[in-house]
Protein backbone atom coordinates (compact mmCIF):
# COMPACT_ATOMS: atom_id res chain seq x y z
CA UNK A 1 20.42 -5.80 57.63
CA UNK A 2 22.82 -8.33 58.45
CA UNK A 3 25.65 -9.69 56.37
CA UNK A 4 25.26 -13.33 55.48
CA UNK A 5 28.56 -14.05 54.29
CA UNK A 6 30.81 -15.24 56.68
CA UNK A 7 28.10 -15.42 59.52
CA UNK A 8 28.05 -17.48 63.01
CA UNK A 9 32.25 -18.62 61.67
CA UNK A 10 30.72 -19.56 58.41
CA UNK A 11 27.91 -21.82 59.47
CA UNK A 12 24.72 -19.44 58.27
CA UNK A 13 22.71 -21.43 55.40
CA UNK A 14 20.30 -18.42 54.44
CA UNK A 15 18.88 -20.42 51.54
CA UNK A 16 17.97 -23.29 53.36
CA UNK A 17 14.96 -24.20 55.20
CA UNK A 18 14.37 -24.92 59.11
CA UNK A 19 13.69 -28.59 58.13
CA UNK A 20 17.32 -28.91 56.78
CA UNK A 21 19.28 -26.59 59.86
CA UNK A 22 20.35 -28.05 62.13
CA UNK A 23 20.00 -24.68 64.53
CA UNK A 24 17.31 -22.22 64.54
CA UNK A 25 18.53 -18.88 65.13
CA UNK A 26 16.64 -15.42 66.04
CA UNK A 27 17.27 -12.53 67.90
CA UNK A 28 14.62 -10.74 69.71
CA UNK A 29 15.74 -6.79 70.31
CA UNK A 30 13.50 -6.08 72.74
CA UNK A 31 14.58 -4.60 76.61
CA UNK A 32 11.05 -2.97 77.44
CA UNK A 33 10.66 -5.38 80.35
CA UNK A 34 13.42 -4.19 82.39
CA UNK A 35 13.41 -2.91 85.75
CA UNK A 36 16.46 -1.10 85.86
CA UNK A 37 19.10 -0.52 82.89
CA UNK A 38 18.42 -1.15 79.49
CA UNK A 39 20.60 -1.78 76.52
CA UNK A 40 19.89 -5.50 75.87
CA UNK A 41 17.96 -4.57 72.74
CA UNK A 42 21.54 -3.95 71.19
CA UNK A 43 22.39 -7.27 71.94
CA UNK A 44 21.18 -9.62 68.61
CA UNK A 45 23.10 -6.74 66.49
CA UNK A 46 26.22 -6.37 67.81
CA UNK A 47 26.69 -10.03 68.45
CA UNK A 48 26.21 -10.86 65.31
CA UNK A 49 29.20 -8.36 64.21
CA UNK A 50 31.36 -10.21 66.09
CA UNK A 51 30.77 -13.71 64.46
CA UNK A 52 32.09 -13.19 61.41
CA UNK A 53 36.24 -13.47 62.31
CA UNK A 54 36.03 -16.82 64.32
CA UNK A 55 36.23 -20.11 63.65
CA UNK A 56 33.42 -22.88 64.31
CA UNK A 57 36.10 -25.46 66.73
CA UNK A 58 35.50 -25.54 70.55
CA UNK A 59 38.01 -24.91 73.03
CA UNK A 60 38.76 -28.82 73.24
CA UNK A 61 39.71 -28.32 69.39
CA UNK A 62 36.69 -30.06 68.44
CA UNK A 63 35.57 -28.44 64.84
CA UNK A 64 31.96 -28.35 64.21
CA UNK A 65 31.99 -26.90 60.72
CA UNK A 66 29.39 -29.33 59.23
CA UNK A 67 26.91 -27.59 61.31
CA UNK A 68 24.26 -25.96 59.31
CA UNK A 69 22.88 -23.13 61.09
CA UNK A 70 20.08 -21.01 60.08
CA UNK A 71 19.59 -17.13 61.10
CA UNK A 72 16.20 -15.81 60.26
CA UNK A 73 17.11 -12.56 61.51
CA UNK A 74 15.59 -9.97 64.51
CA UNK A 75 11.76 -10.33 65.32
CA UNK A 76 10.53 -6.38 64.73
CA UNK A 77 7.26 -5.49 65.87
CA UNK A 78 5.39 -2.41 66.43
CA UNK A 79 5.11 -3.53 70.09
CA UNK A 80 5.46 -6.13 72.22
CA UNK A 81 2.61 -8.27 71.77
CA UNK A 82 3.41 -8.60 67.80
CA UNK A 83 6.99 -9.23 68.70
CA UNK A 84 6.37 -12.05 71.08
CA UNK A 85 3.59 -13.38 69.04
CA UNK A 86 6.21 -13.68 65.96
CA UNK A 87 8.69 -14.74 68.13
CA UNK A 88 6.56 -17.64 69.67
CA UNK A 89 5.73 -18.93 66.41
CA UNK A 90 8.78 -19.39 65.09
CA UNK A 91 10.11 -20.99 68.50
CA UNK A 92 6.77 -23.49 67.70
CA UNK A 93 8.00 -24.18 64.11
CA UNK A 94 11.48 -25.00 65.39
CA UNK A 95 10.51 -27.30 68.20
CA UNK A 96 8.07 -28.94 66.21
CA UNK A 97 11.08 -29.95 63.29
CA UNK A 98 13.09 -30.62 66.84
CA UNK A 99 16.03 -28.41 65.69
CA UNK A 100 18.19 -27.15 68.55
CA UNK A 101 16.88 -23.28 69.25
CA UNK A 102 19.57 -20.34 69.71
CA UNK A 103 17.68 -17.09 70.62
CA UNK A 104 19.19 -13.99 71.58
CA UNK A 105 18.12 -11.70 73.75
CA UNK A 106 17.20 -8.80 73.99
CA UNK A 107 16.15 -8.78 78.16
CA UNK A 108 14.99 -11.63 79.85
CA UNK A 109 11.33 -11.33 79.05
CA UNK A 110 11.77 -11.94 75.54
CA UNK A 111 12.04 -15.85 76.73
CA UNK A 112 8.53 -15.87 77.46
CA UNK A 113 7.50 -16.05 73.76
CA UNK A 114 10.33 -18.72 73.39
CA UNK A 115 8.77 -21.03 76.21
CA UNK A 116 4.68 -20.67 74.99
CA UNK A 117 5.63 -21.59 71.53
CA UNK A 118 7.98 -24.57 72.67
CA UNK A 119 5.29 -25.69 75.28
CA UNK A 120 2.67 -25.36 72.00
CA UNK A 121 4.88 -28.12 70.26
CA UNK A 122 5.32 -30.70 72.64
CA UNK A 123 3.43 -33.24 74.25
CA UNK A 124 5.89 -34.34 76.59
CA UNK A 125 7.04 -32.04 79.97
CA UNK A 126 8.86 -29.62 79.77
CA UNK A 127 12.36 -29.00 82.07
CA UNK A 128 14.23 -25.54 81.90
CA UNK A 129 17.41 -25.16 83.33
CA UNK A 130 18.21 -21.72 84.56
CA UNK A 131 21.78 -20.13 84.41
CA UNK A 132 21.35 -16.71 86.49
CA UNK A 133 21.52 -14.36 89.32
CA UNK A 134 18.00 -14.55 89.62
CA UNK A 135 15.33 -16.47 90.26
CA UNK A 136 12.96 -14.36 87.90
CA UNK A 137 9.51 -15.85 90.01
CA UNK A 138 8.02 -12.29 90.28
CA UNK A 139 4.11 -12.11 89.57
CA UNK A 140 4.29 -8.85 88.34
CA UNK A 141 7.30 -5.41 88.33
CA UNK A 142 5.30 -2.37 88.64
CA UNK A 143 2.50 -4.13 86.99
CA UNK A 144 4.29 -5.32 84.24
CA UNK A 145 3.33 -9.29 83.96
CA UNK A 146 5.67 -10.11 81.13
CA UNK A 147 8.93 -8.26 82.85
CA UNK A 148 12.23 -9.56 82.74
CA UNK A 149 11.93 -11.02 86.29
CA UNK A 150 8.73 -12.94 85.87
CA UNK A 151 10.19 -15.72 83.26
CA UNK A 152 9.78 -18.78 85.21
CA UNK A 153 6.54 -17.75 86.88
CA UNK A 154 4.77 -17.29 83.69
CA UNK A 155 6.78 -20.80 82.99
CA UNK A 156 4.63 -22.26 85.85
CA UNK A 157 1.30 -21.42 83.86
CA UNK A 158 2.73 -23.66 80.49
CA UNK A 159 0.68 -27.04 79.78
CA UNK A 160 3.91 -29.10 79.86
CA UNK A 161 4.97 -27.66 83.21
CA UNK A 162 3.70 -29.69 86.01
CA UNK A 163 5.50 -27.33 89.21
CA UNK A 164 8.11 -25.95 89.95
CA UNK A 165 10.30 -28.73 90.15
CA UNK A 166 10.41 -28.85 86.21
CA UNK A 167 12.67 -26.07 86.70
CA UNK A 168 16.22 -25.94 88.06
CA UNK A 169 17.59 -22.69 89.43
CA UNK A 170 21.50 -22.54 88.73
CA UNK A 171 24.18 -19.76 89.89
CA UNK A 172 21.21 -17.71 91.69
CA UNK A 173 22.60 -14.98 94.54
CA UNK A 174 19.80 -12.60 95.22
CA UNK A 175 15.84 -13.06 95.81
CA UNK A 176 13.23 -10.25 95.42
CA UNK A 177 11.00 -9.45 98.82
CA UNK A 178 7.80 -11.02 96.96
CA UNK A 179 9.59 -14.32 95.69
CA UNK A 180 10.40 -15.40 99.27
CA UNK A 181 7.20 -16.07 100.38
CA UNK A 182 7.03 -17.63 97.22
CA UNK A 183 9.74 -19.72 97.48
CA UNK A 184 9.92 -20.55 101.10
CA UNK A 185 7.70 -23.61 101.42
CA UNK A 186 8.35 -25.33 97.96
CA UNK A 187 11.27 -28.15 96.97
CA UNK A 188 13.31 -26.16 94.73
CA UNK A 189 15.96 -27.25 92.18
CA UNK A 190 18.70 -24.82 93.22
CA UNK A 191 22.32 -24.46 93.10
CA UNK A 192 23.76 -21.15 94.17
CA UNK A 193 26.42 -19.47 93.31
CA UNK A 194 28.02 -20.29 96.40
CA UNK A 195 27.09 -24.32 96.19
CA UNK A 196 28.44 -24.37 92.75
CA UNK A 197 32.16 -22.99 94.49
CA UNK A 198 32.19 -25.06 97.33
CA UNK A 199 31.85 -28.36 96.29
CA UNK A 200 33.14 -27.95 92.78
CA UNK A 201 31.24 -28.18 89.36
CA UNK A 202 31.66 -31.92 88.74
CA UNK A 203 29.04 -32.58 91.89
CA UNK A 204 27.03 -29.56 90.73
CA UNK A 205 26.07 -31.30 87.68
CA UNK A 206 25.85 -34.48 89.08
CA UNK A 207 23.17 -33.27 91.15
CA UNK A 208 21.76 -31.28 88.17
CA UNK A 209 21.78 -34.51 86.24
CA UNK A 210 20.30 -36.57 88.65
CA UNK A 211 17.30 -34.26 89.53
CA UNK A 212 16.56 -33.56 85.57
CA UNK A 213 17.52 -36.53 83.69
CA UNK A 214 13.50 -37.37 83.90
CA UNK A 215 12.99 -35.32 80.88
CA UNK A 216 13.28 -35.75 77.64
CA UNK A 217 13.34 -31.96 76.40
CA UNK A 218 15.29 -29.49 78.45
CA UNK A 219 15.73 -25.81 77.23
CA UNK A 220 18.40 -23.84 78.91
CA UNK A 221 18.39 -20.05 79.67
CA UNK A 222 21.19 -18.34 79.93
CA UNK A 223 21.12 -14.82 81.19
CA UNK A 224 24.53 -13.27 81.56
CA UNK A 225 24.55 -11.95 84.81
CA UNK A 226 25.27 -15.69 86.03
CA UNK A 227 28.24 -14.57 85.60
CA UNK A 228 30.46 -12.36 88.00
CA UNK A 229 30.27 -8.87 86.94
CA UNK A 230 33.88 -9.46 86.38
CA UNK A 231 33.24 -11.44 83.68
CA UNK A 232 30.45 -9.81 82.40
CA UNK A 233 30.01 -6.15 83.40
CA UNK A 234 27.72 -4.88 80.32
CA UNK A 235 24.18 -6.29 81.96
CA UNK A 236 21.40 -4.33 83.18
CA UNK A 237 21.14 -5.76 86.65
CA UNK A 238 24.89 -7.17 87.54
CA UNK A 239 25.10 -9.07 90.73
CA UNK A 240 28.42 -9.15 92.77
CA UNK A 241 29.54 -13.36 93.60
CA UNK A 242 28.40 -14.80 90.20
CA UNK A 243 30.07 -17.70 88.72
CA UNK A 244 33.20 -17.50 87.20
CA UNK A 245 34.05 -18.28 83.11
CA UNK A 246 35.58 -21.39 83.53
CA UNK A 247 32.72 -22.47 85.66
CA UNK A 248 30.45 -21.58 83.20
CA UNK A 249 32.01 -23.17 80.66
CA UNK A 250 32.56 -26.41 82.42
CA UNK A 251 28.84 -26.66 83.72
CA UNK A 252 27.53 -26.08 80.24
CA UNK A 253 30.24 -29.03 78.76
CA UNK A 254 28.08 -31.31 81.56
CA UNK A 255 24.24 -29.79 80.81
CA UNK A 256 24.92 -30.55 77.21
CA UNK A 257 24.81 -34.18 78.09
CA UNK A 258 21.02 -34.21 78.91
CA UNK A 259 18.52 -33.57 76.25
CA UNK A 260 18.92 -29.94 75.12
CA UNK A 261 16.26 -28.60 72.70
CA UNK A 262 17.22 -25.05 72.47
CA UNK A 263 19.19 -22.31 74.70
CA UNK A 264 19.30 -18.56 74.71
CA UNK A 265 22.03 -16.03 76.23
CA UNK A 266 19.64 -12.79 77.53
CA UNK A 267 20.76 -9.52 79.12
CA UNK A 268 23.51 -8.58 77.46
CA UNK A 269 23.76 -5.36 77.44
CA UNK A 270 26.65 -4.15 74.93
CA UNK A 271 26.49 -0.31 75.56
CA UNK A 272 26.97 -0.60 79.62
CA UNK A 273 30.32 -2.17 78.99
CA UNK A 274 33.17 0.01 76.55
CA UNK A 275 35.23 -2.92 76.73
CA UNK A 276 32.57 -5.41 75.30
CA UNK A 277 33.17 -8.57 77.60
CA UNK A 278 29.87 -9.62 78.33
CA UNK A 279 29.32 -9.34 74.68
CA UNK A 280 32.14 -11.65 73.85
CA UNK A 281 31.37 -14.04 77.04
CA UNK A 282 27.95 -14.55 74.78
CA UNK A 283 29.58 -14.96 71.82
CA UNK A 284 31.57 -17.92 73.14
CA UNK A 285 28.42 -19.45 75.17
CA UNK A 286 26.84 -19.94 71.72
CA UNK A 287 29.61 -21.91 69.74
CA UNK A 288 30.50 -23.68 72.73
CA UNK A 289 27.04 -24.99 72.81
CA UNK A 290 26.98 -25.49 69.49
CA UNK A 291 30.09 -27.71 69.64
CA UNK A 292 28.74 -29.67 72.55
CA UNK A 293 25.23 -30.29 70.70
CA UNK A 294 27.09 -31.49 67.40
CA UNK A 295 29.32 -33.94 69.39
CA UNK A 296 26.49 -35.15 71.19
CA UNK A 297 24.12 -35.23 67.91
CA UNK A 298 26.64 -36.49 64.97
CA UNK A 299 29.55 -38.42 66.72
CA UNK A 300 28.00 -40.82 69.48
């Protein structure tokens, strides 16, 4: 049970409905589609306990406290099909009132839900921008369909999604054996970790801009190992060369600028790390966004 007072800086309106928030927000504590360490399910809870002592202003001092943000809590299920179920209706019922979507993961399967019931709302296509290590365009783990590597290639399969070009890969530094075939003869939208160093994030998200300004609904996932296991040890599946903060938080200033509908911040993993840093990497992801969408949505 969660403690409403004092929630998300302040900003939680528990009485109100999604038709007067401004953000949507629901955890999904579910890590059953990992392939290697779990923990993620520990995510939504523990993030939440660390929202109540900080203030809702950006790091560029811009305050954002008129934001009214609704939590509807953790989607529980007995297993995973009523879980995603509930958690694709709700991601339907906020897309469809077009208020900006925060869910929190849980591993990176649990966007799958997130993505059917935002492709059920629209009519328009679909982009996703991609923040992480991976590519996640696995058919299958060990069988498993709906596992935290197969995000964008059961992303392929929505109505809205016309190829693989809706999608834009960003940060990614490894590739599983069954992707690269994949992969190998299609135009991707990719920045790797290593592009994004070299030439510096203000081409990075020119390029980003240029290749997904087309669409007029974007949703951005964020799993935490984009980040350099420096920055963000507590994940299941950390991968050495990954951005670094200040990247991150520069390249999501400049994806803020295109037509966001929603964003989640996967894979963190709270009881891999004693020290908590991926957990408070998240925390800042979320009012950062939050302060970029309210700029964007109230003072333009």
């Amino acid at each position: 049970m969660i403690k409403e007072e004092g929630l998300w800086a302040g900003l939680n309106r528990p009485m109100i409905s999604i038709e007067n928030a401004d953000v949507v927000v629901f955890g999904i504590p579910f890590d059953g589609g990992v392939s290697f360490r779990a923990g993620a399910k520990d995510g939504p809870r523990e993030l939440r306990e660390i929202t109540y002592s900080i203030y809702p202003i950006t790091e560029r001092w811009e305050s954002f406290s008129d934001l009214k943000v609704l939590d509807l809590g953790d989607v529980q299920g007995k297993d995973r099909e009523k879980i995603f179920k509930k958690a694709e209706e709700i991601a339907y019922q906020a897309a469809k009132a077009k208020k900006l979507i925060t869910m929190i993961g849980g591993d990176h399967s649990t966007t799958i839900p997130v993505l059917r019931g935002i492709d059920k709302a629209l009519e328009d296509p679909l982009g996703i921008i991609h923040l992480d290590a991976h590519f996640d365009l696995c058919d299958e783990i060990d069988g498993n369909y709906l596992s935290h590597g197969s995000i964008e290639r059961r992303a392929l399969e929505l109505r809205n999604i016309s190829d693989i070009r809706n999608i834009f890969f960003v940060g990614v530094r490894s590739v599983e054996a069954q992707e690269l075939p994949f992969i190998r003869d299609k135009k991707i939208n990719m920045l790797k970790a290593m592009d994004i160093r070299r030439q510096g994030v203000g081409k990075s998200l020119e390029r980003i801009r240029e290749k997904m300004k087309k669409f007029s609904r974007i949703y951005l996932t964020i799993d935490i190992d984009v980040l350099d296991p420096a920055y963000a040890p507590g994940t299941g599946t950390p991968q050495f060369g990954g951005l670094d903060s200040r990247e991150l938080l520069d390249l999501l200033y400049g994806i803020f600028e295109l037509p966001i509908i929603g964003f989640d911040v996967v894979e963190v993993a709270p009881g891999l790390d004693d020290s908590k840093i991926a957990l408070f990497a998240a925390r800042k992801i979320i009012t950062e966004c939050w302060g970029h969408y309210y700029r964007k949505k109230f003072n333009q």
